[in-house]
N, C-alpha and C. Protein backbone atom coordinates (compact mmCIF):
# COMPACT_ATOMS: atom_id res chain seq x y z
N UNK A 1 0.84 -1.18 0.00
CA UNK A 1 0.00 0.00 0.00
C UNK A 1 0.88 1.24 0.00
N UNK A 2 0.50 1.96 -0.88
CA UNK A 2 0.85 3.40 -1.03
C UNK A 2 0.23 4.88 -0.32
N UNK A 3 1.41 5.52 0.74
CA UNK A 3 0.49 6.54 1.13
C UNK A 3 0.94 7.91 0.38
N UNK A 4 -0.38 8.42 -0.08
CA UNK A 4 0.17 9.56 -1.18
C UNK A 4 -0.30 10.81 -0.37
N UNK A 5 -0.06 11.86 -0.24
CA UNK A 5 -0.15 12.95 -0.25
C UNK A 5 0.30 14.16 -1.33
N UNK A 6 -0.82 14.92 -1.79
CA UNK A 6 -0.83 15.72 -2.43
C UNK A 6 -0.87 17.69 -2.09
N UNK A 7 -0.45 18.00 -2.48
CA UNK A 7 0.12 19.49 -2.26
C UNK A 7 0.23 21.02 -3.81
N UNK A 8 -0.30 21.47 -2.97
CA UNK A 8 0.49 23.10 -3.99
C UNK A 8 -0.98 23.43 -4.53
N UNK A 9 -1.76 22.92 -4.32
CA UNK A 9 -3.63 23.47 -4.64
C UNK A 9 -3.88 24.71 -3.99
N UNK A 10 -4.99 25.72 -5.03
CA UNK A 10 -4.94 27.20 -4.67
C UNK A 10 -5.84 27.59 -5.51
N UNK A 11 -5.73 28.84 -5.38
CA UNK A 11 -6.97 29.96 -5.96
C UNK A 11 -5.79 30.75 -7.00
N UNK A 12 -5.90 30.83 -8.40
CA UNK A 12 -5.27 31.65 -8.95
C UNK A 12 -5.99 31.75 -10.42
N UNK A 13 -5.47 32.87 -10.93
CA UNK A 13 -6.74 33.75 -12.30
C UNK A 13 -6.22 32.74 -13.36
N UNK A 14 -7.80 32.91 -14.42
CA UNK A 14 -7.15 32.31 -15.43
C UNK A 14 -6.26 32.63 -15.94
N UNK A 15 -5.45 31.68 -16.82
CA UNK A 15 -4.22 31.79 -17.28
C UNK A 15 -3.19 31.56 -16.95
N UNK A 16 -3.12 31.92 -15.06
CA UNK A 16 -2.10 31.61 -14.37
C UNK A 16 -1.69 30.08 -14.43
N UNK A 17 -0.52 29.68 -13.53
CA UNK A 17 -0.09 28.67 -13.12
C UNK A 17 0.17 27.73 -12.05
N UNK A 18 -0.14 26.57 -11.79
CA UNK A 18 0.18 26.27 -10.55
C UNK A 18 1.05 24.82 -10.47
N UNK A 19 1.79 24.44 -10.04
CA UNK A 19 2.19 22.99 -9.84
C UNK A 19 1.69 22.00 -8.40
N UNK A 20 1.26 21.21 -8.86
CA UNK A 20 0.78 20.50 -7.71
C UNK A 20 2.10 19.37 -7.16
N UNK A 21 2.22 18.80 -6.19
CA UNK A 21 3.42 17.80 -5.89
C UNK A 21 2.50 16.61 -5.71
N UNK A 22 2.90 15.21 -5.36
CA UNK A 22 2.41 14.54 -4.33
C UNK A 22 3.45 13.41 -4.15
N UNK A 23 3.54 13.49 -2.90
CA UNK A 23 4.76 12.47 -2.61
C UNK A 23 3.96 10.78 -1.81
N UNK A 24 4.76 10.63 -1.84
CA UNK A 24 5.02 8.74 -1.73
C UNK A 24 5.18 8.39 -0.71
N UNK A 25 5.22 7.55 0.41
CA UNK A 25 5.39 6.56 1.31
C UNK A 25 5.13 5.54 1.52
N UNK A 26 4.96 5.00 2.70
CA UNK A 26 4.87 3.64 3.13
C UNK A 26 5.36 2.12 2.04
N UNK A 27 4.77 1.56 2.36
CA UNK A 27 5.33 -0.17 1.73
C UNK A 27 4.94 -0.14 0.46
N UNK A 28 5.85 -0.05 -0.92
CA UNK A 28 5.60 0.19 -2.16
C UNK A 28 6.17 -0.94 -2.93
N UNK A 29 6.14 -1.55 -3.52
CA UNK A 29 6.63 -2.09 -5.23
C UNK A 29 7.88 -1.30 -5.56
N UNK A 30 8.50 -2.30 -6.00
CA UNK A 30 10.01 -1.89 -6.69
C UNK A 30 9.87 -0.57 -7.67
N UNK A 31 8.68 -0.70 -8.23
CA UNK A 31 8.12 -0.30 -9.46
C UNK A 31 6.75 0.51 -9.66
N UNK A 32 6.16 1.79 -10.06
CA UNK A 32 4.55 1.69 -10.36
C UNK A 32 4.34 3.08 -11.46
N UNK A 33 3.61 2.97 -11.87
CA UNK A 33 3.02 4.56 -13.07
C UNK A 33 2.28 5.30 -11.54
N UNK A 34 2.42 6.52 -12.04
CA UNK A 34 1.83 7.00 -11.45
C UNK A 34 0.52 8.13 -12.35
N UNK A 35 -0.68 8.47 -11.73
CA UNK A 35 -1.21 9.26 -12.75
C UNK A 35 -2.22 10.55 -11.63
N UNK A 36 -2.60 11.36 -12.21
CA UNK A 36 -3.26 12.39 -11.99
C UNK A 36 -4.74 12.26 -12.17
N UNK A 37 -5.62 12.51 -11.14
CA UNK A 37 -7.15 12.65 -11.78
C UNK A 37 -7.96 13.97 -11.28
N UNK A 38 -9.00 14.30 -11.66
CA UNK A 38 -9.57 15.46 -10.80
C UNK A 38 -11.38 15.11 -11.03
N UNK A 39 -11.86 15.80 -9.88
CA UNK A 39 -13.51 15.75 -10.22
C UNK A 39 -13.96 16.91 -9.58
N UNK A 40 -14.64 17.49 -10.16
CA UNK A 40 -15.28 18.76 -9.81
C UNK A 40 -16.48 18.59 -9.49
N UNK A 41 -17.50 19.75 -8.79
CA UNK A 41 -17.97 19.53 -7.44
C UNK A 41 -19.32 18.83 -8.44
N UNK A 42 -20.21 17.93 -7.90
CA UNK A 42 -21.22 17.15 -9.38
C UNK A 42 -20.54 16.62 -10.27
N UNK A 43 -19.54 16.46 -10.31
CA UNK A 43 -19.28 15.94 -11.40
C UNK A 43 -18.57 14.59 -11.44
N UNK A 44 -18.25 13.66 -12.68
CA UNK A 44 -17.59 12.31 -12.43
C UNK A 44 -16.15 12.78 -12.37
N UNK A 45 -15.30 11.83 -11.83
CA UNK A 45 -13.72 11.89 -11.82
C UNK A 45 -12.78 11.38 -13.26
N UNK A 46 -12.30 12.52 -13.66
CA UNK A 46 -11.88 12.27 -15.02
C UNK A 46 -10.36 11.88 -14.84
N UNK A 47 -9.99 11.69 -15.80
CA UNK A 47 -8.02 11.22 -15.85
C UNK A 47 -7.65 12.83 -16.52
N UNK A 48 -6.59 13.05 -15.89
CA UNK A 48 -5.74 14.19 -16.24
C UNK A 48 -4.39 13.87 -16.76
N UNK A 49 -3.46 13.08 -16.51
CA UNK A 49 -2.47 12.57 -16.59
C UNK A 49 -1.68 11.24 -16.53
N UNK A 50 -0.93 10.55 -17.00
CA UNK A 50 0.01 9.41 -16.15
C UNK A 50 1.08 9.97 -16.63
N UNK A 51 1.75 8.62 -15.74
CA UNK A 51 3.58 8.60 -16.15
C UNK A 51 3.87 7.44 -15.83
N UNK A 52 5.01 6.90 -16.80
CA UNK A 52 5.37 5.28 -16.21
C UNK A 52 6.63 5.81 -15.14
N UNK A 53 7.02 3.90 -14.20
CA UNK A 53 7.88 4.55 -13.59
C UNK A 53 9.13 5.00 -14.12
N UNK A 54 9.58 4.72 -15.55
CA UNK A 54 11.22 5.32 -15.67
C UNK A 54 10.96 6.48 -16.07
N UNK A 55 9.36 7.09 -16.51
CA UNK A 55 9.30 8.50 -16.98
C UNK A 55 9.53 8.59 -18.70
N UNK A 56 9.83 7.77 -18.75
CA UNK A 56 10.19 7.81 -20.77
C UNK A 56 8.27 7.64 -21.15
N UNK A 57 7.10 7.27 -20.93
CA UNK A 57 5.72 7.25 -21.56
C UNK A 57 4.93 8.31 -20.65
N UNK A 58 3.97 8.82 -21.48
CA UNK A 58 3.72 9.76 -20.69
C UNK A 58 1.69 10.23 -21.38
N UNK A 59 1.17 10.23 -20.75
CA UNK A 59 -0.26 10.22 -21.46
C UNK A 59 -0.71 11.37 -20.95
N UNK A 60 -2.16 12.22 -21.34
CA UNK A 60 -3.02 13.09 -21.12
C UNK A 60 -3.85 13.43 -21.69
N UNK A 61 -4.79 13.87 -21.53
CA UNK A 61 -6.55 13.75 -21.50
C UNK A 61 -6.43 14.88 -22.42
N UNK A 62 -7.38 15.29 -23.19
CA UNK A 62 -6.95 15.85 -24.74
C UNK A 62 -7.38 17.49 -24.03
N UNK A 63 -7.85 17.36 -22.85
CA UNK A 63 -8.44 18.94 -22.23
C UNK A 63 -7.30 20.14 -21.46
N UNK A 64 -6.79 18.83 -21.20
CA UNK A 64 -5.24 19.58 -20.64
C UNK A 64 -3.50 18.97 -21.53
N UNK A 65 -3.86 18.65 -22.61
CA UNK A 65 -2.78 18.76 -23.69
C UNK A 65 -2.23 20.06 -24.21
N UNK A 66 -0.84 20.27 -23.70
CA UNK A 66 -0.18 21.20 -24.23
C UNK A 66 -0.32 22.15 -23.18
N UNK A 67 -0.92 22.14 -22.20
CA UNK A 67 -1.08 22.93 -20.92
C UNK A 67 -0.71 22.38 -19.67
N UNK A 68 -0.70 20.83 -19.42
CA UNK A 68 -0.28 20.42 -18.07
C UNK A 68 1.11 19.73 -18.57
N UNK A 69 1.97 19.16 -17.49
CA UNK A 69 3.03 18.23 -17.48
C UNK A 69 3.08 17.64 -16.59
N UNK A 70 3.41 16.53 -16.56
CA UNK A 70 3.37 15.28 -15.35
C UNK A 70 4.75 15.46 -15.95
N UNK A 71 5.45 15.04 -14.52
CA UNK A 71 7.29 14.21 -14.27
C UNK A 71 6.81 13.98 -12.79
N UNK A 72 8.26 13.21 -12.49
CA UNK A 72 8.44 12.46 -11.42
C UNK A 72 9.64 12.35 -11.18
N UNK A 73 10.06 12.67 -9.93
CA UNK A 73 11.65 12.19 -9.62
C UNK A 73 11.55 11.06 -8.21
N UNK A 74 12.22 9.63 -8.93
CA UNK A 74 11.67 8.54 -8.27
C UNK A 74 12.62 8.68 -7.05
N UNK A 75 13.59 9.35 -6.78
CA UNK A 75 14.39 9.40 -6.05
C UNK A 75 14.16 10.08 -4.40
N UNK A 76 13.20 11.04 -4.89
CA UNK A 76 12.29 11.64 -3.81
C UNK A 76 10.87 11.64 -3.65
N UNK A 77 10.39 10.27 -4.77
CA UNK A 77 9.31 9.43 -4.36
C UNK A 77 7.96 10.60 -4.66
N UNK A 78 8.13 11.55 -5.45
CA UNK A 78 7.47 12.43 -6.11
C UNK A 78 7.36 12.57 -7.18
N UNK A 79 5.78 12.84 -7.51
CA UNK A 79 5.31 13.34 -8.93
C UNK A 79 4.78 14.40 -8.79
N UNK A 80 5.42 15.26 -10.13
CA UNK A 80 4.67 16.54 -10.26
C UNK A 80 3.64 16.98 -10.95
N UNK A 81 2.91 18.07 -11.08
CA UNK A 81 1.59 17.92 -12.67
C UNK A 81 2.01 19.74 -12.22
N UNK A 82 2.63 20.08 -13.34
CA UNK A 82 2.66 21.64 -13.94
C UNK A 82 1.38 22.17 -14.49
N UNK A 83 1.05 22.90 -14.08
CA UNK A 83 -0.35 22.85 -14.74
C UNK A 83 -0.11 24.94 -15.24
N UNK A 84 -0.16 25.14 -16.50
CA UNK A 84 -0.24 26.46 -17.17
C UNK A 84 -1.40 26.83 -17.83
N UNK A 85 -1.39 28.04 -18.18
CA UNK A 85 -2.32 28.43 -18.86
C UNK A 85 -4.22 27.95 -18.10
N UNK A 86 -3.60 28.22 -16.89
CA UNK A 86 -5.35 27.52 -16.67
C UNK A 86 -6.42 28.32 -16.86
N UNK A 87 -7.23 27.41 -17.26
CA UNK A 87 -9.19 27.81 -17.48
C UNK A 87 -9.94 27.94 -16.28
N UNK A 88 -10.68 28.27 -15.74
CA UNK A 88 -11.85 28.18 -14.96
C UNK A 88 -12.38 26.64 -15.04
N UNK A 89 -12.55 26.41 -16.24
CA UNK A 89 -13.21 24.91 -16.06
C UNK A 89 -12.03 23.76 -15.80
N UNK A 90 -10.76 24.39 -15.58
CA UNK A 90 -9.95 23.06 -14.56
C UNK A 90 -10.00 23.06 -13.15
N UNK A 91 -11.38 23.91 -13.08
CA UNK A 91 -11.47 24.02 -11.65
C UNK A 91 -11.81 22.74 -11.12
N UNK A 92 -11.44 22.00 -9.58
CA UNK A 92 -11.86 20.99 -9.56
C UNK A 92 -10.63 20.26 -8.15
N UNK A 93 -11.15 19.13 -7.44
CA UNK A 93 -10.23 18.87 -6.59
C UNK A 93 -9.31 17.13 -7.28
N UNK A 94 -8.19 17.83 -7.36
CA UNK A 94 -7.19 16.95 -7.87
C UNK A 94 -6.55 16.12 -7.42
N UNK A 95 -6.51 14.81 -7.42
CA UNK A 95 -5.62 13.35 -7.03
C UNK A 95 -5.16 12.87 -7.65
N UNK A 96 -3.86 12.19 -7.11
CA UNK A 96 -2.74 11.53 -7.72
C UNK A 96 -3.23 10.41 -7.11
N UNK A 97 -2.63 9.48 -7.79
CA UNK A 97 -3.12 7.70 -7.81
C UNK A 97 -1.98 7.11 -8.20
N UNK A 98 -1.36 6.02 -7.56
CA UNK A 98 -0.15 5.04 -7.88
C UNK A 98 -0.67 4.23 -8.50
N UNK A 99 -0.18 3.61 -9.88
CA UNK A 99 -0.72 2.92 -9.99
C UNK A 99 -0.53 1.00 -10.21
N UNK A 100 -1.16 0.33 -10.66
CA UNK A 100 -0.88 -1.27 -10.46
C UNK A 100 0.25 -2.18 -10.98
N UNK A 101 0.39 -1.03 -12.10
CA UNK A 101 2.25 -1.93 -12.65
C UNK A 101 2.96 -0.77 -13.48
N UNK A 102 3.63 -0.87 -14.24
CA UNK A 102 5.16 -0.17 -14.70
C UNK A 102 4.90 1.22 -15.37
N UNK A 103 3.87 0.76 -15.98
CA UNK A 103 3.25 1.58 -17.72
C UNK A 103 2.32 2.86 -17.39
N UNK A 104 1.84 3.37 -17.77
CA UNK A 104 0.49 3.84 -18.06
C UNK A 104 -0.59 3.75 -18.26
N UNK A 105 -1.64 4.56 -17.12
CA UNK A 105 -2.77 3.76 -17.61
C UNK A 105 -3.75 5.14 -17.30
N UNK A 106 -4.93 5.10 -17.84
CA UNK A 106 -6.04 6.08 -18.34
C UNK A 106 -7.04 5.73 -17.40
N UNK A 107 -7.50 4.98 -17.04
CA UNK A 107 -8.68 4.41 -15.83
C UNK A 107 -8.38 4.34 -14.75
N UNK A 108 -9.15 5.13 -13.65
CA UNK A 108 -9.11 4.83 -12.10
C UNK A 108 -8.85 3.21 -12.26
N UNK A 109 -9.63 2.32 -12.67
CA UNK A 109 -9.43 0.79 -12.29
C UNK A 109 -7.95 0.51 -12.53
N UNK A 110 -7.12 1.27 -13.08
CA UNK A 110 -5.58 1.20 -12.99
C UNK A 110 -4.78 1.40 -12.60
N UNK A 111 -5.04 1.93 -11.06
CA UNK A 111 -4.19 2.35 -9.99
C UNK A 111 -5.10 2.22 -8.66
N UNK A 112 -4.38 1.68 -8.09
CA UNK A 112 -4.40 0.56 -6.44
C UNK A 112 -4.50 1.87 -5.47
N UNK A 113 -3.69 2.99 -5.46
CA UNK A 113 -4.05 4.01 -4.07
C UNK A 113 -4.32 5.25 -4.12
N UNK A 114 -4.43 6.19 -3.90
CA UNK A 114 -5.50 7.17 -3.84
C UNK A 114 -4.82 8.35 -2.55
N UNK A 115 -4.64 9.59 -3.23
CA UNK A 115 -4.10 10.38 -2.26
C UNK A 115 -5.70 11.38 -1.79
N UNK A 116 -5.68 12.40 -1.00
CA UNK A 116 -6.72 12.81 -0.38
C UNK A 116 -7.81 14.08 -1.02
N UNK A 117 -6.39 14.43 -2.14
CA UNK A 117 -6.37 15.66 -3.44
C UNK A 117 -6.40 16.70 -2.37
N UNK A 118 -6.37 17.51 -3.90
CA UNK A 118 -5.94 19.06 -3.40
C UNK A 118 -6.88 20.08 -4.13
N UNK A 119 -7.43 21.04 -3.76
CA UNK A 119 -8.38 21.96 -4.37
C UNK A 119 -7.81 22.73 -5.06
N UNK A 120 -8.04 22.66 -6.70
CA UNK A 120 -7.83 23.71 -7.43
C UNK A 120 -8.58 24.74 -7.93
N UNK A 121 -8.82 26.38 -7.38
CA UNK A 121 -10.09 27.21 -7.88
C UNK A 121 -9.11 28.10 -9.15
N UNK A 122 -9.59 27.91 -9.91
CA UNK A 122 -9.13 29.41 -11.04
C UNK A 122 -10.65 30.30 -11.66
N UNK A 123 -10.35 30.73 -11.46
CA UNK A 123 -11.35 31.97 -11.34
C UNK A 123 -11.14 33.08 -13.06
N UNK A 124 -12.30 33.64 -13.01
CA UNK A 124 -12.28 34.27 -14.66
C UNK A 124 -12.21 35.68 -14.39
């Protein structure tokens, strides 16, 4: 089991920028992808991001292409999601998820733990 905690969620105007962190603990796998999700308030929980673990594959949801970045430095057991240029409608509270093996994957059913998220407001 993976304990994730997530960080760097805020109130900032559109356009602005924010990076979120979320780091890693407890009893882990040699190995795991990690990915990004968010759900806003009514709404279902969508995929925002992955990353495998060496960081060479890298996926995202066609709404935040060319505007977010996922990396990870496995060394301090953290992943990041850069998030630029934001909209109002990425408003929403955001979780990172470890997920079940090496690669990438697009579905909650593809990652085993679940951090607590972090509130993102951007405002117009």
């Amino acid at each position: 089991q993976v304990q994730l905690v997530e960080s760097g969620g805020g109130l900032v105007q559109a356009g602005g920028s924010l990076r979120l962190s979320c780091a890693a603990s407890g009893r882990t796998s040699s190995g795991y992808g990690m990915g990004w999700f968010r759900q806003a308030a009514g709404k279902e929980r969508e995929f925002v991001a992955a990353i495998s673990w060496s960081g060479s594959h890298t996926g995202y949801a066609d709404s935040v292409q060319g505007r977010f970045t996922i990396s990870r430095d496995n060394a301090k057991n953290t992943v990041y999601l850069q998030m630029d240029s934001l909209k109002p409608e990425d408003t929403a509270v955001y979780y990172c998820a470890a997920g079940r093996g090496l690669g990438v994957a697009t579905s909650p059913f593809g990652f085993a733990d679940w951090g607590q998220g972090t509130q993102v407001t951007v405002s117009s």
